[in-house]
Protein backbone atom coordinates (compact mmCIF):
# COMPACT_ATOMS: atom_id res chain seq x y z
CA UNK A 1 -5.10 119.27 30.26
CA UNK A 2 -6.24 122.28 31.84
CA UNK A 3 -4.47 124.64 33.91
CA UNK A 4 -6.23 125.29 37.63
CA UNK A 5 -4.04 128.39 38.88
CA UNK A 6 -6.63 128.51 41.91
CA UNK A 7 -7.74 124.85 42.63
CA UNK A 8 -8.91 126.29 45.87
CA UNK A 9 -11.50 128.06 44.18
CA UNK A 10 -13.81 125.68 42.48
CA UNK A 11 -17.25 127.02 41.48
CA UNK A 12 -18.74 125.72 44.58
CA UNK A 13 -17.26 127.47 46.60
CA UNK A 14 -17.53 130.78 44.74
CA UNK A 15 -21.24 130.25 44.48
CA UNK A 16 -20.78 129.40 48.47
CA UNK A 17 -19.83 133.06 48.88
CA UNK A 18 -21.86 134.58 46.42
CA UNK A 19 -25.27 132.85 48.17
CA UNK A 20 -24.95 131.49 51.43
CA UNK A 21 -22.14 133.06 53.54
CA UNK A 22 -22.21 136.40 52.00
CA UNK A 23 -20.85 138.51 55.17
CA UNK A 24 -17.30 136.54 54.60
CA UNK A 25 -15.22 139.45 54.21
CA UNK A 26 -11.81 137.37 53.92
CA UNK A 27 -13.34 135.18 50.88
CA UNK A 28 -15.20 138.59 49.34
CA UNK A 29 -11.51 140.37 49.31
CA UNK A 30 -9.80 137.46 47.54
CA UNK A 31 -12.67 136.47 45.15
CA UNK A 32 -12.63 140.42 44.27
CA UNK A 33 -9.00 140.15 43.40
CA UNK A 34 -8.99 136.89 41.96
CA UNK A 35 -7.29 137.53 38.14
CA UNK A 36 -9.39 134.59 36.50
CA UNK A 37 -12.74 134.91 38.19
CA UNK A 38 -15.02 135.75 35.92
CA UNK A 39 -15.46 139.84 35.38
CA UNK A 40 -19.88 139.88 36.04
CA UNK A 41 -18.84 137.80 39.79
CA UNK A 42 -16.11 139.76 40.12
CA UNK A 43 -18.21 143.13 40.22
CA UNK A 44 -20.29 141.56 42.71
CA UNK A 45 -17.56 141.32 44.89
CA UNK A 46 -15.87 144.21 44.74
CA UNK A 47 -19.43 146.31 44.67
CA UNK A 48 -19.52 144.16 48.03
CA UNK A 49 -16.54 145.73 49.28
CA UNK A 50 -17.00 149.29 47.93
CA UNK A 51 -20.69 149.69 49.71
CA UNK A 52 -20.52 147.22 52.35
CA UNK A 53 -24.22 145.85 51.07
CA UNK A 54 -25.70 142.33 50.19
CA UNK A 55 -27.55 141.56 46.96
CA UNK A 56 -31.08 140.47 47.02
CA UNK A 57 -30.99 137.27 45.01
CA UNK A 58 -34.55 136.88 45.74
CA UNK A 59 -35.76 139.17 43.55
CA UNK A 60 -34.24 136.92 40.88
CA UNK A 61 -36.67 133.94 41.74
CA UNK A 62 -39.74 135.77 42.39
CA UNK A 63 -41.76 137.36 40.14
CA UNK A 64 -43.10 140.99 41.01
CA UNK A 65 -46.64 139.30 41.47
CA UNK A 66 -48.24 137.09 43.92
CA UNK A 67 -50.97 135.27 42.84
CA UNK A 68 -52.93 133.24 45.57
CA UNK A 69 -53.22 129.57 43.70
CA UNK A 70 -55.60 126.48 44.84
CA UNK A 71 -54.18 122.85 44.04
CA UNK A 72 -56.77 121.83 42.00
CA UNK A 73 -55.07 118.49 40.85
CA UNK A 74 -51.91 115.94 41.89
CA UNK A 75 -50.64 113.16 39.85
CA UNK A 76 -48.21 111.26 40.85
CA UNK A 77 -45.98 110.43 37.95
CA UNK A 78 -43.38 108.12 39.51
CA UNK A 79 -42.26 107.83 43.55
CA UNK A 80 -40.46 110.92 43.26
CA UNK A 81 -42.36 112.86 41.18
CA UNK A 82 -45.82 114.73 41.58
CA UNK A 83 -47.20 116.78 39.09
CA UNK A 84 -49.24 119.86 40.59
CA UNK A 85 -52.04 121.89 39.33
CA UNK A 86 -52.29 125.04 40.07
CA UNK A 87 -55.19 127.25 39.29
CA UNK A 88 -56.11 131.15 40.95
CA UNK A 89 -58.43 131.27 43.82
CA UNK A 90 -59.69 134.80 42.36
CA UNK A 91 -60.20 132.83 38.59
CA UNK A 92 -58.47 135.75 37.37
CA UNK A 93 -56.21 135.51 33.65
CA UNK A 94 -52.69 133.58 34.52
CA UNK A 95 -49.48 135.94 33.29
CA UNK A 96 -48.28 134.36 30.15
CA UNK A 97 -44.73 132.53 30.03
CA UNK A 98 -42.10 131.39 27.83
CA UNK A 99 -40.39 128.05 27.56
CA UNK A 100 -37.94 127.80 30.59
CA UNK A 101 -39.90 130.06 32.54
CA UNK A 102 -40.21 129.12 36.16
CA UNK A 103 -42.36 130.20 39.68
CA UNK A 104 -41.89 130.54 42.82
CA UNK A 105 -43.67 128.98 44.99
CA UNK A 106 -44.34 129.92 48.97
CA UNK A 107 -44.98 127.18 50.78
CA UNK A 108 -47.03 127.20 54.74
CA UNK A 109 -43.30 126.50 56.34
CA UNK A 110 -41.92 129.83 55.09
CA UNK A 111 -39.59 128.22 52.24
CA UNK A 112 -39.42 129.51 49.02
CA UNK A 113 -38.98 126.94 45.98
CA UNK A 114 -38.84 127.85 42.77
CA UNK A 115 -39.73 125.58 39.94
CA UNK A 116 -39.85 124.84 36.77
CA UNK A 117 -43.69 125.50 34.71
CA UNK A 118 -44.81 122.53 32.47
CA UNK A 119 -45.85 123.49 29.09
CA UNK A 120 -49.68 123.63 30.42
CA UNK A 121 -52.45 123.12 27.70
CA UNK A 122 -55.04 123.57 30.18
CA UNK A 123 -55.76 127.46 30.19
CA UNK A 124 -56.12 128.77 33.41
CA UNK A 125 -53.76 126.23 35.03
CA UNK A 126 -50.32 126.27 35.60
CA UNK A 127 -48.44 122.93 36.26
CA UNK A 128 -45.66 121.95 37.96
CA UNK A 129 -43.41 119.26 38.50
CA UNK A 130 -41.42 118.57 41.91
CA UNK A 131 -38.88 115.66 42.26
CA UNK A 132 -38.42 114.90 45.76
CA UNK A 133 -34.98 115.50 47.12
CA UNK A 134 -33.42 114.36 50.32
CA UNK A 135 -30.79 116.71 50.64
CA UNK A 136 -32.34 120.41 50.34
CA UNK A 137 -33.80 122.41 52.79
CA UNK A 138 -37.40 120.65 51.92
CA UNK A 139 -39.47 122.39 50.20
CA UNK A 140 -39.81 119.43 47.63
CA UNK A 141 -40.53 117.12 50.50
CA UNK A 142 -43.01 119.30 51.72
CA UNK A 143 -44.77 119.53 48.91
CA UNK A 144 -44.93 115.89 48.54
CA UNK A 145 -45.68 115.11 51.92
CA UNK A 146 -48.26 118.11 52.94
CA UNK A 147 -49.80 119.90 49.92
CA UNK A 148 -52.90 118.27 49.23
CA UNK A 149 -55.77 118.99 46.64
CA UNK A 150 -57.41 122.43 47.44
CA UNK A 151 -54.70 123.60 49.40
CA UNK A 152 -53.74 127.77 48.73
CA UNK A 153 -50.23 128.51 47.83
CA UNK A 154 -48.67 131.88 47.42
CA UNK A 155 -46.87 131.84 43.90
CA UNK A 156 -45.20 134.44 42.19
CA UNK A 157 -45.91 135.30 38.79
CA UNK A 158 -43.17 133.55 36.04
CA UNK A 159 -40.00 134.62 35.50
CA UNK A 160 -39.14 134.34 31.96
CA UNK A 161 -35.80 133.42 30.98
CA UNK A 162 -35.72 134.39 27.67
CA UNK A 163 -36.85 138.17 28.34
């Protein structure tokens, strides 16, 4: 059996702090003290603490370029999942990707998704698959529901994992 010093602390909740309610300075102080917390989240919140500042995690998601992309195809590949294709509107080159790279994806309503690239045979195309999801802030339902063949998205260029 494992040991749970902190059972108060699950990873949730730390990821609660670290991303959504980031101004919490009673959780920031403890997680920044917290012995078993891991030393790269720990940083963050004692860097928190030190400069009184907020990480971007955007920056994380997005890529540095954004590339205005037409819909140029939708499959629907079960109830709950659509494939999009998503080509330039300029029909300029596509930055490359690895496996595991993903995009993220600026939808009308002001989210920003990010998602997952398909291995794409088609050159000049990049594809993406979106599961719908009930319980996020819906940007997947959006995209099911409103994004329709020759609709422009803004999309940033890939991040790739493995760099």
């Amino acid at each position: 059996m494992i040991e749970r010093p902190y059972p108060q602390w699950t990873i949730a909740r730390v990821q609660h702090y670290l991303y959504a309610e980031t101004d919490n300075l009673a959780a920031t102080t403890e997680l920044a003290l917290l012995p078993t917390l891991g030393m790269e989240v720990k940083k963050v919140f004692q860097r928190r603490l030190a400069t009184n500042e907020i990480e971007n995690w955007h920056s994380r998601l997005e890529g540095l370029i954004k590339l205005e992309m037409r819909v140029v195809k939708i499959i629907v590949q079960s109830a709950a999942v659509k494939r999009f294709y998503l080509s330039r509107t300029d029909l300029g080159a596509l930055p490359p990707f690895n496996v595991g790279a993903h995009v993220t994806v600026k939808l009308p309503n002001g989210l920003k998704c990010a998602y997952a690239l398909c291995d794409s045979a088609i050159e000049g195309v990049y594809q993406i698959e979106v599961q719908r999801a009930c319980d996020n802030q819906g940007g997947s339902q959006y995209m099911h529901e409103q994004v329709n063949i020759g609709d422009v998205l803004s999309v940033y260029e890939p991040v790739n994992e493995k760099e």
